[in-house]
Protein backbone atom coordinates (compact mmCIF):
# COMPACT_ATOMS: atom_id res chain seq x y z
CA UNK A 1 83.47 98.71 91.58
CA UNK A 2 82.59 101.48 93.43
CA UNK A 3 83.73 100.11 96.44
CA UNK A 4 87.35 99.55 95.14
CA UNK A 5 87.45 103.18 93.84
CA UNK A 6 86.97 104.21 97.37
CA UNK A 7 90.42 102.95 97.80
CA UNK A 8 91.85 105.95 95.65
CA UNK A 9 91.34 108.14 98.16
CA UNK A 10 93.85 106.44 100.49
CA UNK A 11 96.49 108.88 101.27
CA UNK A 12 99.90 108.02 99.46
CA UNK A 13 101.84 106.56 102.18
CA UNK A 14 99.57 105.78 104.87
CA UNK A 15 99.76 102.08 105.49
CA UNK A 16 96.71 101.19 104.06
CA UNK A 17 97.86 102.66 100.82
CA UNK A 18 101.57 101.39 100.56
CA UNK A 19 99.79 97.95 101.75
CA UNK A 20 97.66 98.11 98.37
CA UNK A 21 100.36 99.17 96.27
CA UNK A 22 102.20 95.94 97.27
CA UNK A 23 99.40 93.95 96.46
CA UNK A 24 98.55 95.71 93.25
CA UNK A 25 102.27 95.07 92.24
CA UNK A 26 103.07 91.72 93.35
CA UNK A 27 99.67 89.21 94.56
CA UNK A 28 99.23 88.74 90.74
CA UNK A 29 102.88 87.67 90.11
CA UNK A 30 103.09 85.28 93.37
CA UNK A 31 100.21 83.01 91.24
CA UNK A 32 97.15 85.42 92.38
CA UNK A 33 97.32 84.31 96.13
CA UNK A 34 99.69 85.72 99.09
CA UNK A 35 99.79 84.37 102.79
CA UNK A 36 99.07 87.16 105.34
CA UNK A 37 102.79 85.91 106.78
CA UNK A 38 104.31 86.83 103.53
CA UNK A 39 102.45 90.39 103.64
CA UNK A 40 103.74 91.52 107.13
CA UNK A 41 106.99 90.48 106.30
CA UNK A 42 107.04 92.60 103.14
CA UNK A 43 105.53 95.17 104.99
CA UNK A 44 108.19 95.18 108.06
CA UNK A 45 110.71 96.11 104.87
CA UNK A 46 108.45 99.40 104.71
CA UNK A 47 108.22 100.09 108.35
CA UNK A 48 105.21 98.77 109.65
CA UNK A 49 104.69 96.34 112.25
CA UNK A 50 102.43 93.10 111.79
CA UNK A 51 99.77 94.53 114.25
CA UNK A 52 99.39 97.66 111.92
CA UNK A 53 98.78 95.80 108.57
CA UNK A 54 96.73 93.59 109.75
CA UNK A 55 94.49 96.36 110.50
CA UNK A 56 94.93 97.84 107.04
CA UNK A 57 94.44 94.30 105.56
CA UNK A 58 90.45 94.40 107.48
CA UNK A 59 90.08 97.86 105.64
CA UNK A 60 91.00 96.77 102.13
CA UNK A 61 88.79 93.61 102.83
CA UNK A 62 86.22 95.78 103.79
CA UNK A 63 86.83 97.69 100.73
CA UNK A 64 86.25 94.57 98.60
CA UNK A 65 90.28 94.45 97.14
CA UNK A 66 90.98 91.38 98.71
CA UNK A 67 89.39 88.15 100.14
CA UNK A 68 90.52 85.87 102.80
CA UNK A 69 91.62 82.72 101.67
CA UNK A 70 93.37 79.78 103.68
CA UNK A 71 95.53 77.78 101.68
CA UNK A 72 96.24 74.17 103.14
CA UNK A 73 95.47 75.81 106.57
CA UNK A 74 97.80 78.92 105.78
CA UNK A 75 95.25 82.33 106.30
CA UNK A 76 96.19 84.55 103.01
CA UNK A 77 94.46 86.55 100.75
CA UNK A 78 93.35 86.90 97.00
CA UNK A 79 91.64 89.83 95.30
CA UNK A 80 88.34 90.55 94.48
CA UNK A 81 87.27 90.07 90.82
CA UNK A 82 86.33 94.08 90.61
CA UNK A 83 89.85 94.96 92.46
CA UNK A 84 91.57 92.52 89.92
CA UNK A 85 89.77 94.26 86.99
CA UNK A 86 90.68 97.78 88.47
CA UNK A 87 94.40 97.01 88.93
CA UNK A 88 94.79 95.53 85.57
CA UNK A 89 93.41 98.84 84.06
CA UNK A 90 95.79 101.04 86.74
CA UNK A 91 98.62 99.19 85.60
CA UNK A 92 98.19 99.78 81.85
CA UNK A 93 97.54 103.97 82.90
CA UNK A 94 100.64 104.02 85.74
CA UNK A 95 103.56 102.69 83.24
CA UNK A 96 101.82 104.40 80.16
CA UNK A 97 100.98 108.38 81.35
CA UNK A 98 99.22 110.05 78.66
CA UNK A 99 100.21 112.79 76.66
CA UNK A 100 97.71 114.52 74.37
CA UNK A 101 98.86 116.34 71.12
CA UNK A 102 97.15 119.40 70.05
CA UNK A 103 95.82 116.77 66.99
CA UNK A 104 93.80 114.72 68.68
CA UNK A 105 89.98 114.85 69.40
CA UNK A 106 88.20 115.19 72.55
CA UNK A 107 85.15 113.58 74.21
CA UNK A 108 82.51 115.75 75.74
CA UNK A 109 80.14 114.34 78.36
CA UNK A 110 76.83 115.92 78.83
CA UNK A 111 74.10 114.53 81.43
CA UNK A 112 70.81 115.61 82.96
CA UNK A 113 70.22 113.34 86.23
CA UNK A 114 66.85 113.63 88.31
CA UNK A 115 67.13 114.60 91.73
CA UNK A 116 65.77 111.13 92.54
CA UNK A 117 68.89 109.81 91.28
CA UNK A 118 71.03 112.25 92.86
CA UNK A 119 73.53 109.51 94.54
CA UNK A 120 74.33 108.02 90.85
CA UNK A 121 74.85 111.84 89.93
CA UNK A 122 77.84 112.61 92.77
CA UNK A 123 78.92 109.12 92.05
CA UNK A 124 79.37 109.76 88.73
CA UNK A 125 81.22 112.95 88.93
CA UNK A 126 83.35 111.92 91.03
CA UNK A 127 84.17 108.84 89.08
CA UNK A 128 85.01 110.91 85.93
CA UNK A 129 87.31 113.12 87.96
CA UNK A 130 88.99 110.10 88.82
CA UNK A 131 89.93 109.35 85.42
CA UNK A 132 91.09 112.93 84.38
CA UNK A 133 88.06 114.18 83.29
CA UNK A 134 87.13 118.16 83.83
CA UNK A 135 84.46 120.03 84.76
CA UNK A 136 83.02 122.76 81.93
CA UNK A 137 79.57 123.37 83.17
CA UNK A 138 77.95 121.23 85.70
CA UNK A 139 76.42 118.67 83.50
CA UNK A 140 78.90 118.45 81.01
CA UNK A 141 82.29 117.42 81.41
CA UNK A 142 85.33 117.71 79.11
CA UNK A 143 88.37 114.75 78.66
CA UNK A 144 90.84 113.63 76.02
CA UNK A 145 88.93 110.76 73.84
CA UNK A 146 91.05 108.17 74.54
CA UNK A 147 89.60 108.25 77.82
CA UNK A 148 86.12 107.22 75.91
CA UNK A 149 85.60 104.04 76.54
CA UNK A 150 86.45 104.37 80.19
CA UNK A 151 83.54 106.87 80.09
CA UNK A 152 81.02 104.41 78.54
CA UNK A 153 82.11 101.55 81.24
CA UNK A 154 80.92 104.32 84.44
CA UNK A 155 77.77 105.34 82.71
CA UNK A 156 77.51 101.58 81.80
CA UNK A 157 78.32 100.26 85.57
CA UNK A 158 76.01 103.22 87.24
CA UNK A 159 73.42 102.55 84.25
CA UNK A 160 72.97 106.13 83.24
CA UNK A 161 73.92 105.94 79.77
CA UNK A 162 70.71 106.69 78.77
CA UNK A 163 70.78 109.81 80.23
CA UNK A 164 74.25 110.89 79.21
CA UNK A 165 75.21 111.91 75.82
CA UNK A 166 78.47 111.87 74.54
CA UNK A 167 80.46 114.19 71.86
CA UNK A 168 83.54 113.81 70.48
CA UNK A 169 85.04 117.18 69.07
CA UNK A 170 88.15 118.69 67.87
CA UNK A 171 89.76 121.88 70.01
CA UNK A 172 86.58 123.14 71.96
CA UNK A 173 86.72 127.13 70.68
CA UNK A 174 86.90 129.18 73.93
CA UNK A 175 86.11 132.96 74.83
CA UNK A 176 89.77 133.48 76.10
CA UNK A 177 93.11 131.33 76.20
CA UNK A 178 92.99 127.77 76.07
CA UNK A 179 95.34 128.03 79.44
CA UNK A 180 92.82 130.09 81.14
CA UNK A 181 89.84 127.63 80.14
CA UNK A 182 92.10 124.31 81.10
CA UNK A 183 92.85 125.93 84.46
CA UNK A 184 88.98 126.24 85.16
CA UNK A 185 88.11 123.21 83.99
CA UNK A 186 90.53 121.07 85.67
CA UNK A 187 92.22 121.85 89.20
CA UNK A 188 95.67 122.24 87.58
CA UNK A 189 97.60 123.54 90.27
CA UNK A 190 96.58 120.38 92.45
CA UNK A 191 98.16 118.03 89.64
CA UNK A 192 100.83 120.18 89.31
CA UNK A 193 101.69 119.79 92.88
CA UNK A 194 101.51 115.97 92.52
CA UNK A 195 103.99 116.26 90.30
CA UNK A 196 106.01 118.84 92.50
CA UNK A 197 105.53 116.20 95.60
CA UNK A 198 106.80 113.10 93.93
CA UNK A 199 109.47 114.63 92.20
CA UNK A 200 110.96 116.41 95.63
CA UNK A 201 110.39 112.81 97.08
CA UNK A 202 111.92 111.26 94.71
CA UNK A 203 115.56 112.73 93.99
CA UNK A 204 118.27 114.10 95.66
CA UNK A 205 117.51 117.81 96.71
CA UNK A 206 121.81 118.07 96.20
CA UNK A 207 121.59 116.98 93.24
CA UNK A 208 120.55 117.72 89.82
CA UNK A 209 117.56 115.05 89.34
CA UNK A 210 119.56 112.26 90.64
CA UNK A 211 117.80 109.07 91.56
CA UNK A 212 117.61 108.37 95.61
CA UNK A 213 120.39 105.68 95.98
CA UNK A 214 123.05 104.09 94.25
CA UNK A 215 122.47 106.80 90.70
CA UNK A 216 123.72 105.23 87.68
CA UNK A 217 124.64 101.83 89.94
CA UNK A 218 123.19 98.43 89.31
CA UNK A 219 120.58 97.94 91.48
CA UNK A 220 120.61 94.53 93.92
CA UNK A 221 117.63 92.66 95.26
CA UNK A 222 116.91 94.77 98.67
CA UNK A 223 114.54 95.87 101.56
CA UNK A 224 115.65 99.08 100.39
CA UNK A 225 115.19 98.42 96.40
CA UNK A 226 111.55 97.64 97.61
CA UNK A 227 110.92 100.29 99.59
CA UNK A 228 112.15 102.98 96.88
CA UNK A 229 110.40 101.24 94.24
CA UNK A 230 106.57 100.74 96.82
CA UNK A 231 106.93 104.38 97.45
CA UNK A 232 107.54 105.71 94.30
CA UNK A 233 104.56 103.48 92.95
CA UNK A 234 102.51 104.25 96.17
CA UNK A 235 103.37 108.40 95.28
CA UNK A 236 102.45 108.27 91.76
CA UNK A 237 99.66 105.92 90.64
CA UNK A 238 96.81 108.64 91.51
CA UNK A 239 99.04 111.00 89.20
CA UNK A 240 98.24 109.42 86.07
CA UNK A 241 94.49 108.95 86.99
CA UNK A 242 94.04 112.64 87.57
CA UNK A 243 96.66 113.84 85.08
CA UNK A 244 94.59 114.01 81.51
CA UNK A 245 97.80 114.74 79.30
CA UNK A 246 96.69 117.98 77.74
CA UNK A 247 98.58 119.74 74.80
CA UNK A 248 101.25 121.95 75.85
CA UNK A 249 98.92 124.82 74.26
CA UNK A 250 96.75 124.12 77.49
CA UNK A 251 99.05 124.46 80.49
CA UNK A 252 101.37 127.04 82.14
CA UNK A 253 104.92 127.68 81.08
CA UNK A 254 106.36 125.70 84.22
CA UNK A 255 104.26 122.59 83.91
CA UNK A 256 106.31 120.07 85.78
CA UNK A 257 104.65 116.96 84.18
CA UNK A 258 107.14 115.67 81.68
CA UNK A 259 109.94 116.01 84.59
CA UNK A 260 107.76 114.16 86.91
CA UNK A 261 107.13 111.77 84.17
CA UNK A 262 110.64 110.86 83.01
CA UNK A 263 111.86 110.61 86.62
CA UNK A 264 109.26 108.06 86.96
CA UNK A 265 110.87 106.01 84.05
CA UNK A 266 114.07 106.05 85.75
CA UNK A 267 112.98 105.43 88.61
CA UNK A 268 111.34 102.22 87.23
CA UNK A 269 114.14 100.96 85.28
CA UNK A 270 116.34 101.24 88.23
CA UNK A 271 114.04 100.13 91.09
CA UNK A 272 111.39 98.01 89.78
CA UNK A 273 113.31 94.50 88.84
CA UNK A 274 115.63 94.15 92.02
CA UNK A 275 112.19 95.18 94.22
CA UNK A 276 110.91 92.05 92.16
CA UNK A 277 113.29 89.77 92.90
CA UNK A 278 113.52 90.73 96.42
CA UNK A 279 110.02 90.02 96.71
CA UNK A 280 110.88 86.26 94.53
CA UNK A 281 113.23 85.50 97.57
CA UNK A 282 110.80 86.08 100.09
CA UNK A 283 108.35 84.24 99.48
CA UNK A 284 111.30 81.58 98.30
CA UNK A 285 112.35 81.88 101.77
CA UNK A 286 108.73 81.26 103.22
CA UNK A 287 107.98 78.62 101.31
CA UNK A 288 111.22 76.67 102.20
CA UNK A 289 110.67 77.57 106.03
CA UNK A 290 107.02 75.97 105.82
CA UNK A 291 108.81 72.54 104.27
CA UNK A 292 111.66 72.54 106.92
């Protein structure tokens, strides 16, 4: 699993990230198995020449997200079973962001982790801050408790759980304002400008919020319905992993996260079925050439 988490780290619109949001969003649907033709070809819709994602198809091989696979004697690929696991997790946090009332109870994480396990340690801190978790002293970390039972599965799959012990806790009681605590605890100004980022990417700077193309238009089956739809996908699935939903009691005035977040919806609703079916029709297309 660890090896697939590496792939977070791509940078949002590099080719080897926009390659992995394609797969994430459409190997599955295609019956779990995609010809390396069929990838370039969705990939030219974004851009990028066969040459180039073939090269970022090696990486994510080498990253353990897919497998080659030849198919009758067509090269393709399928994923990994720990890339399949991570994506069906991503997809349930991308099209469902949190949002934490003021209500609800938190999980604390404390650990104590010998030196001569000191790899396990980094991996496990960074592997919480991956999932939204923050940072209150160095061996004990802070995250909504929803987030739980993704903390048990990391101490589980680093097998440290037996030297972590976990809390869960109503609104920790802090020396100053909850805002001033938040912002120490979690980078906030980096997720903030996530949220910035995608949303300047995302609409018309002319316009008040308006989506790219066609506002308010029924959408067709496109190259261009794809590529808005990849890219908005490929921009924000790291926002909801790092994003922990806090109470509005915990952030600045001018948090931009529920703007971010409902452009996202629209963005979906408009984009993410006519991406879909453009996608359908080219593997349709494929196919039929392969008969002929």
């Amino acid at each position: 699993m660890s090896a697939v988490l590496d792939d977070m780290d791509s940078r949002p619109g590099s080719t080897t990230s926009l390659l992995r949001t394609v797969i994430g969003l459409y190997l599955r649907d295609a019956g779990g198995w995609m010809s390396t033709k069929d990838m370039v070809t969705l990939m030219e819709a974004l851009g990028t020449s066969g040459t180039v994602t073939r090269t970022a198809l090696g990486r994510l091989r080498k990253k353990d997200v897919v497998v080659q696979e030849n198919r009758d004697g067509v090269p393709g690929f399928t994923l990994t079973e720990g890339a399949a696991t991570m994506l069906a997790s991503g997809d349930r946090r991308i099209y469902n962001p949190r949002s934490m009332s003021v209500s609800d109870p938190w999980c604390l994480i404390s650990f104590s982790i010998p030196e001569t396990e000191r790899e396990k340690r980094h991996q496990l801190r960074r592997r919480l801050h991956w999932i939204g978790c923050g940072t209150v002293a160095a061996g004990l970390w802070i995250c909504p408790d929803s987030l739980r039972v993704e903390v048990e599965e990391i101490l589980a799959d680093l097998d440290l759980r037996s030297m972590a012990t976990i809390f869960v806790a109503a609104t920790p009681l802090v020396g100053g304002s909850l805002q001033d605590a938040a912002s120490k605890w979690w980078d906030l100004e980096a997720v903030a400008e996530l949220h910035r980022d995608f949303i300047r990417q995302h609409t018309n700077s002319n316009s008040n919020g308006e989506l790219p193309r066609h506002a308010g238009q029924a959408m067709e089956p496109s190259p261009e319905a794809f590529a808005t739809y990849v890219q908005c996908i490929d921009r924000w699935r790291i926002i909801p992993y790092l994003d922990p939903g806090l109470p509005s009691a915990f952030l600045p005035a001018d948090w931009p996260g529920a703007e971010g977040t409902a452009l996202f919806g629209r963005l979906v609703a408009a984009y993410a079925e006519p991406s879909a079916e453009f996608v359908r029709n080219t593997l349709r297309e494929t196919a039929g050439a392969a008969i002929s």
